[in-house]
Protein backbone atom coordinates (compact mmCIF):
# COMPACT_ATOMS: atom_id res chain seq x y z
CA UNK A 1 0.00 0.00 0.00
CA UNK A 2 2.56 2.45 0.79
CA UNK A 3 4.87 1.42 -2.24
CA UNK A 4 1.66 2.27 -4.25
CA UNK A 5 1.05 5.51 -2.41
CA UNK A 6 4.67 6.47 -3.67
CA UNK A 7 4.03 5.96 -6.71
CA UNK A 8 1.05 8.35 -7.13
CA UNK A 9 3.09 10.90 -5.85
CA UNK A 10 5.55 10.41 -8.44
CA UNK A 11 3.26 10.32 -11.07
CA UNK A 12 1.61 13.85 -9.73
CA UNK A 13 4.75 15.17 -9.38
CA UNK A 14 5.45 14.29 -12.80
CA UNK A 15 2.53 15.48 -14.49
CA UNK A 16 2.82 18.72 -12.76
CA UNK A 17 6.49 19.78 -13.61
CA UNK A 18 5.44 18.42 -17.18
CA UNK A 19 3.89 22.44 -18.02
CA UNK A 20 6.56 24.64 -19.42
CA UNK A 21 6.14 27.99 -20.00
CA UNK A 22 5.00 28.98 -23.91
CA UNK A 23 7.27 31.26 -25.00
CA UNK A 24 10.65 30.20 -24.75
CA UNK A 25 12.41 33.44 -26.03
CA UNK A 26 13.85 35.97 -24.05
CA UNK A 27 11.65 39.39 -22.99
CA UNK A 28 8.12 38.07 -24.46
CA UNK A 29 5.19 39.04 -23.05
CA UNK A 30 1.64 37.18 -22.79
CA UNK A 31 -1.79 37.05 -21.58
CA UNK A 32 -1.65 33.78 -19.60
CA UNK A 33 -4.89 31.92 -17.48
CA UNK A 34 -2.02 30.69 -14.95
CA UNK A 35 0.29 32.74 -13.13
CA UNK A 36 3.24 30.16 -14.39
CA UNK A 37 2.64 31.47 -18.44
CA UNK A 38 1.82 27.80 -19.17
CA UNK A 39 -1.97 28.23 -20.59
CA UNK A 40 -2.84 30.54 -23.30
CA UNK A 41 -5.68 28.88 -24.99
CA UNK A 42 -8.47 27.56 -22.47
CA UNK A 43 -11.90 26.89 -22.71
CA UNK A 44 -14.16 28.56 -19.91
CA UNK A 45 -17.80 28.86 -19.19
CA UNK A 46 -20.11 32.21 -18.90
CA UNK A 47 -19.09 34.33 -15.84
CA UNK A 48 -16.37 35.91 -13.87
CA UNK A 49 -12.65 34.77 -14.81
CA UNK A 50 -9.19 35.96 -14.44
CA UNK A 51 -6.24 36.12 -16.47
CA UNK A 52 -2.48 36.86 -15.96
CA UNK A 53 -0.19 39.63 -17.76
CA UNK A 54 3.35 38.28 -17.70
CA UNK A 55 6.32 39.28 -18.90
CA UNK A 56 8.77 35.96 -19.56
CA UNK A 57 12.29 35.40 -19.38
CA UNK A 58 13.26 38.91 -19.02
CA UNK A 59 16.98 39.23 -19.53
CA UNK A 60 17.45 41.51 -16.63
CA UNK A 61 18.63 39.45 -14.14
CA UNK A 62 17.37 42.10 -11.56
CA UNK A 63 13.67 41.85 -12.72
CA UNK A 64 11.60 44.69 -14.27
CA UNK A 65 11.37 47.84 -13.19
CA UNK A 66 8.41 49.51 -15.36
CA UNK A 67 7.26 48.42 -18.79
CA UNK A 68 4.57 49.60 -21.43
CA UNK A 69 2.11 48.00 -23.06
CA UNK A 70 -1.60 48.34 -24.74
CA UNK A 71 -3.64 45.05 -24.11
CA UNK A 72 -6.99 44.49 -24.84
CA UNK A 73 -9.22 41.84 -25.24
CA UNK A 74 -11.77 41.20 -28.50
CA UNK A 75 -15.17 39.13 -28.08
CA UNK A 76 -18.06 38.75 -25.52
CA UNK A 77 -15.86 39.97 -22.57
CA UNK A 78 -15.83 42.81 -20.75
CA UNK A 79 -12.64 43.39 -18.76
CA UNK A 80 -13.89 44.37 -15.11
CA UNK A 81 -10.31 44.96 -13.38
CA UNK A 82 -6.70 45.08 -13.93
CA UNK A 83 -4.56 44.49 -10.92
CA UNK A 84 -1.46 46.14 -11.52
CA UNK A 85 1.39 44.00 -9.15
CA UNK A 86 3.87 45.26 -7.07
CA UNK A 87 4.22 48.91 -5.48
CA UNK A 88 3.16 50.82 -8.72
CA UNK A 89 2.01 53.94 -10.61
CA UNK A 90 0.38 53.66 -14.00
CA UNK A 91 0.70 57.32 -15.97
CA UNK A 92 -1.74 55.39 -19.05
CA UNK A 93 -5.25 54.89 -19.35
CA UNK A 94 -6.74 51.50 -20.24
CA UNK A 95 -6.47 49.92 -22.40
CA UNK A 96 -2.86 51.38 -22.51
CA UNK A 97 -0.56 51.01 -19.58
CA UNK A 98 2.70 52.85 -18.85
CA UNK A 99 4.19 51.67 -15.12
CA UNK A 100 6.86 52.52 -12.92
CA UNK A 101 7.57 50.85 -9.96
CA UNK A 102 9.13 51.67 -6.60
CA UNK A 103 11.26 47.74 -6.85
CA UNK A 104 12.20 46.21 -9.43
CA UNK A 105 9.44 43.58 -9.62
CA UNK A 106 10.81 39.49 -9.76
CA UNK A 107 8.72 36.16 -8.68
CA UNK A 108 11.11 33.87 -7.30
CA UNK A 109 8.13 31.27 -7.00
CA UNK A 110 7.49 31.52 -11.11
CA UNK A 111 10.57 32.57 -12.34
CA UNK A 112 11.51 33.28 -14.80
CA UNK A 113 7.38 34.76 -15.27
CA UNK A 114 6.67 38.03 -13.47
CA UNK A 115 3.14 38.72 -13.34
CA UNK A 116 2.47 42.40 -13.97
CA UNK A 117 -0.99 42.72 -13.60
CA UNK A 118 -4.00 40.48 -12.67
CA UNK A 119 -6.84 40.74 -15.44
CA UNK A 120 -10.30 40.22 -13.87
CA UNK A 121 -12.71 39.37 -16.84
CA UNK A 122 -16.78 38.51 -17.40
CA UNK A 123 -17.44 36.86 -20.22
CA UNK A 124 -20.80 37.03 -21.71
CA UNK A 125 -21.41 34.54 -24.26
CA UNK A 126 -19.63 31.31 -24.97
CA UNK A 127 -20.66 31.08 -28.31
CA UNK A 128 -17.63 33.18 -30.27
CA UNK A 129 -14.08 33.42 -29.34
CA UNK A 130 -12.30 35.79 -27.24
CA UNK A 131 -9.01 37.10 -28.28
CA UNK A 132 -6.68 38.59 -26.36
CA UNK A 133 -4.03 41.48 -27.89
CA UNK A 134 -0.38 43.15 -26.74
CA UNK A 135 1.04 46.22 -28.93
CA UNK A 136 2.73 48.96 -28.18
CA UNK A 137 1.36 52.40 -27.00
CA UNK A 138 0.41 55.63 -28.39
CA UNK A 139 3.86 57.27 -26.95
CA UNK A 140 6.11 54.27 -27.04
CA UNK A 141 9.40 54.74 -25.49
CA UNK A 142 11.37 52.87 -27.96
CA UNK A 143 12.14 54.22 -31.99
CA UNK A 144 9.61 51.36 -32.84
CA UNK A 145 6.34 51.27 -31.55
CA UNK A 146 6.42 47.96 -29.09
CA UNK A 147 6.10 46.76 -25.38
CA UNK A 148 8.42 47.46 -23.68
CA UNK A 149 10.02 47.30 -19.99
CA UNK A 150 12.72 49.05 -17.68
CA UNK A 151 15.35 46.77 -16.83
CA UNK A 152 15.34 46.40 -12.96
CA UNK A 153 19.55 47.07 -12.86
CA UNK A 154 19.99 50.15 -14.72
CA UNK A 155 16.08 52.47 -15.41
CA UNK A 156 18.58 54.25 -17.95
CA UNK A 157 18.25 50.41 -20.34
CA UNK A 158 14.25 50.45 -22.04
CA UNK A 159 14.27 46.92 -23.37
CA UNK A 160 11.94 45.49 -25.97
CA UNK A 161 9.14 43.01 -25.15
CA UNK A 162 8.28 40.59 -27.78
CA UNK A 163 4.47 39.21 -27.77
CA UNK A 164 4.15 35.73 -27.02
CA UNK A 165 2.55 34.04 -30.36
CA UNK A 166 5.09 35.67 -32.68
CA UNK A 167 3.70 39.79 -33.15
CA UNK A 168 0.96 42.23 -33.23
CA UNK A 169 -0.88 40.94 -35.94
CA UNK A 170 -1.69 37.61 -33.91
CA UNK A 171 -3.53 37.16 -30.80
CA UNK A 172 -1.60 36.46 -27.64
CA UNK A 173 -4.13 34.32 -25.99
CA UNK A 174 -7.73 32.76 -26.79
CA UNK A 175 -10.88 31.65 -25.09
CA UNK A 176 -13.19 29.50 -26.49
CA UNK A 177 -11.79 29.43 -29.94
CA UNK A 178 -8.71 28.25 -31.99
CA UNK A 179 -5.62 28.75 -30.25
CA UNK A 180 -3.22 31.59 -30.37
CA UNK A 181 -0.66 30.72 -33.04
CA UNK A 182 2.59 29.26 -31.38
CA UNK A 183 5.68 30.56 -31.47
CA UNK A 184 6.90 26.55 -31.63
CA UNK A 185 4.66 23.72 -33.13
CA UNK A 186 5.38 20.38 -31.66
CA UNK A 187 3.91 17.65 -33.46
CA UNK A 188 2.48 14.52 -31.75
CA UNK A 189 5.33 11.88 -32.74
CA UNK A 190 7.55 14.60 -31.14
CA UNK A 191 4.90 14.20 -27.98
CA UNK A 192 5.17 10.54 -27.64
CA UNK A 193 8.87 10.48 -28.33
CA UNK A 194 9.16 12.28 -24.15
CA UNK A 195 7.54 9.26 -22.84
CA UNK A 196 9.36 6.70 -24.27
């Protein structure tokens, strides 16, 4: 009995360190339903939700401190709250955000995701898809108009933030709909091949 126990802990164990974040590259930036940047394409039912905005492998190693961004969501949702993390002032109005903070902001628990803001979201019908969308603002900081973020070592470095599925002209996250386009496509022989 206990040798079985064991192994049922393995196997949850397993199953759970078996999510990896999405976006691989360095600096990207997502609309996530986990705080871990694991799940960008879920299926969800009528009613209140949330959502994470997370910045990914930032290549600060001191974390961010302040990035840019317009994010908005397409569909039968209406975005009820954004939760902006950390000790914070936002300068922007929705659906553009422009935030300093007083710390450089890093999540040793979800590293290397920071969560940046909590997105608090009704949806109203589950009948057509939701799409969520990053670009840059109105009065970007960089030449190019694109997210950006502080680096958390030196506020004088404005680093670029790359959206998670590839651009601007894709959707960084979905509900109740096709998925986001991937930045890597795995096919299923590749799948089976990890559990052999």
């Amino acid at each position: 009995m206990k040798k079985t126990a064991l192994v049922m802990i393995a196997l949850v164990l397993m199953a759970t360190n078996g999510f990896a974040q999405l976006d691989p590259d360095d600096d990207g930036i997502g609309v996530y339903f986990d705080p871990c940047a694991c799940v960008n394409c879920i299926t969800m039912d009528v009613g209140v939700q949330k959502g994470f905005l997370v910045i990914t492998h930032p290549t600060s190693p001191m974390g961010v401190a302040g990035w840019e961004c317009k994010m908005w969501a397409e569909g039968p949702v209406a975005i009820t709250g954004v939760d902006l993390q950390g000790q914070e002032i936002n300068i922007g109005t929705s659906p553009e955000y422009v935030v300093g903070t007083v710390d450089p902001q890093v999540n040793p628990y979800t590293y290397p995701a920071i969560v940046v803001a909590v997105i608090d979201f009704y949806i109203l019908d589950t009948n057509a898809p939701i799409t969520w969308w990053i670009d840059g603002i109105r009065f970007h900081s960089l030449d190019e108009k694109v997210p950006a973020y502080l680096d958390g070592s030196d506020i004088e470095i404005i680093k670029e933030l790359r959206q998670s599925t590839g651009g601007r002209d894709f959707p960084v996250a979905t509900v109740n709909g096709d998925c986001a386009v991937a930045i890597e496509t795995e096919s299923w022989g590749g799948v089976k091949a990890l559990f052999r």
